[in-house]
Protein backbone atom coordinates (compact mmCIF):
# COMPACT_ATOMS: atom_id res chain seq x y z
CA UNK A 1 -18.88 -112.80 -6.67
CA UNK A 2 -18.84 -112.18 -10.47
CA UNK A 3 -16.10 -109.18 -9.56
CA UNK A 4 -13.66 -111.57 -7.96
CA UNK A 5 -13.86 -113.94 -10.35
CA UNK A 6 -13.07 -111.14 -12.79
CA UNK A 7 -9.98 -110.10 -11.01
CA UNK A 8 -8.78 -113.72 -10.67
CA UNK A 9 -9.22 -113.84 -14.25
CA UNK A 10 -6.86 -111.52 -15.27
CA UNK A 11 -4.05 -112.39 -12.78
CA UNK A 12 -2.85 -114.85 -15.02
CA UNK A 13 1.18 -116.39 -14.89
CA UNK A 14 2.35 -113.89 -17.78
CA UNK A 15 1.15 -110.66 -15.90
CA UNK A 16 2.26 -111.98 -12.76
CA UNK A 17 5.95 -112.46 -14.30
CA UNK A 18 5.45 -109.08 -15.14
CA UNK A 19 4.70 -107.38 -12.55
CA UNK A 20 7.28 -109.10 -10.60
CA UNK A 21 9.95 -108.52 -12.43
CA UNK A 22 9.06 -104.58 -13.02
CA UNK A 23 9.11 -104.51 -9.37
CA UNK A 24 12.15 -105.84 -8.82
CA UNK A 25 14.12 -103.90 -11.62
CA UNK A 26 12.46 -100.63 -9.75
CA UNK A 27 13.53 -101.95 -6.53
CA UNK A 28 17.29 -102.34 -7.84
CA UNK A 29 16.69 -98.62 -9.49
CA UNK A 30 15.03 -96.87 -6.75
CA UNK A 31 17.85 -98.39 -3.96
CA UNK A 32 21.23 -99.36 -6.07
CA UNK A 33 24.48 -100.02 -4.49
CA UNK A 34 26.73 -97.35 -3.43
CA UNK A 35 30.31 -96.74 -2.72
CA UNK A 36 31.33 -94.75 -0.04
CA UNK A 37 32.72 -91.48 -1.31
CA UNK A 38 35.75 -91.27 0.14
CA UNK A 39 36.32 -94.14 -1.99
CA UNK A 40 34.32 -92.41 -4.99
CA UNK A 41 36.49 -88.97 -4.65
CA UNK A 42 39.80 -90.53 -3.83
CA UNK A 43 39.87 -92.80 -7.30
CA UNK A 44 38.05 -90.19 -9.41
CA UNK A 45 35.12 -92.73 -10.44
CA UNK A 46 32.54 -91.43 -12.68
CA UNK A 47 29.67 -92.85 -12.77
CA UNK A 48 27.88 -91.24 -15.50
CA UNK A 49 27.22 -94.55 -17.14
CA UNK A 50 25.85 -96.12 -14.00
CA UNK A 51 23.77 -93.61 -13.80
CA UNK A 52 22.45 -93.95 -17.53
CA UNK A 53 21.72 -97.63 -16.53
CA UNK A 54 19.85 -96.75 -13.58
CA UNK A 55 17.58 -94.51 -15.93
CA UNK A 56 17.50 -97.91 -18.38
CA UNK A 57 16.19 -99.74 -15.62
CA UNK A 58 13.62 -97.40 -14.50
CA UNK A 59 12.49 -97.20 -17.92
CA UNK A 60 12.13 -100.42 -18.42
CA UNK A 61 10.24 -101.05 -14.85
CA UNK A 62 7.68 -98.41 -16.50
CA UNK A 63 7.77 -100.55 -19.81
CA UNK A 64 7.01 -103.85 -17.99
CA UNK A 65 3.88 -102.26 -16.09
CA UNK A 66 2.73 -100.50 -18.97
CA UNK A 67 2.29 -104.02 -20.81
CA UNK A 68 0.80 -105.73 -17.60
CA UNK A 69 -1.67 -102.91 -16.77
CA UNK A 70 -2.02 -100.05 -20.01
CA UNK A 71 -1.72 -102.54 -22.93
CA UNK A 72 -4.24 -105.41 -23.28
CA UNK A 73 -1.86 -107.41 -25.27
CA UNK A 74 -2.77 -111.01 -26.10
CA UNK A 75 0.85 -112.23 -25.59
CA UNK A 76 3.81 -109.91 -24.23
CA UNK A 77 6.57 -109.34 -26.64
CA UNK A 78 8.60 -111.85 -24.23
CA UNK A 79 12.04 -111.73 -26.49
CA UNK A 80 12.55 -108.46 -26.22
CA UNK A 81 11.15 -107.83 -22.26
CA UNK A 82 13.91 -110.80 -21.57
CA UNK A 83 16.83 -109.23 -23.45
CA UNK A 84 16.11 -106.19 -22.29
CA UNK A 85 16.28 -107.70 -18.79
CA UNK A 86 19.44 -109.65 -19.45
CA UNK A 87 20.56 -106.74 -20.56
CA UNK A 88 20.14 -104.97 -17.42
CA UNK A 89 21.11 -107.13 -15.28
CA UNK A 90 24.72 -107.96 -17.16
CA UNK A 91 25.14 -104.12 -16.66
CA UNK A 92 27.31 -104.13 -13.37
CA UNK A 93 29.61 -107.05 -14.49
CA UNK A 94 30.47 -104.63 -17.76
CA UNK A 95 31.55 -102.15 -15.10
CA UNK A 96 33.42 -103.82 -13.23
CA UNK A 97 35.07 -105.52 -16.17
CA UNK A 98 35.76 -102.61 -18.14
CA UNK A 99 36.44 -99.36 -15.77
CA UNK A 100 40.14 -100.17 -13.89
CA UNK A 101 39.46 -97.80 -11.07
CA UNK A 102 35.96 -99.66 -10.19
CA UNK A 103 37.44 -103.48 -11.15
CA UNK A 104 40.20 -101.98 -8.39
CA UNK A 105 37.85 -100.70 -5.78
CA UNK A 106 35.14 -104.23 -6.39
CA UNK A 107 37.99 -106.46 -5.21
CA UNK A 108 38.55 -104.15 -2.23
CA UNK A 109 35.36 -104.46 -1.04
């Protein structure tokens, strides 16, 4: 009984934030969005620097478990987990803002 009580014990709200949200930036790595490629060969569209933010994402999926299961912290460094995830997640809308050929093909689709 003493065991489950331990394990209720340490799922407390900041490692269940974290855990949450490292699963869902791994999700969004693991399975992004595509483009069909026709659409991707016809327009020339590089996506070097999506790919780079994938690779940001995963890292910081690793980062986020590392802190909920590795690190016995007593407090997460919250302001930089959040900008960092702000960060990531305002990655897309600097694509599409910024490259012509994938603003051109986002309003296609």
């Amino acid at each position: 009984m003493k065991k489950i009580l331990g394990w209720f014990n340490w799922f407390n709200r900041e490692r269940i934030s974290l855990i949450m949200g490292s699963g869902l930036l791994a999700l969004g790595a693991f399975f992004p969005d595509r483009l069909p490629t026709e659409v991707i060969d016809t327009f020339g569209i590089n996506f070097y620097w999506l790919n780079a933010a994938i690779l940001f994402s995963i890292w910081l999926a690793v980062f986020g478990l590392a802190f909920t299961f590795l690190l016995s912290l007593k407090q997460a460094p919250r302001l930089l987990i959040w900008s960092a995830l702000i960060a990531a997640l305002l990655f897309p809308c600097f694509v599409v803002n910024l490259t012509p050929e994938v603003n051109f093909v986002a309003k296609a689709y």
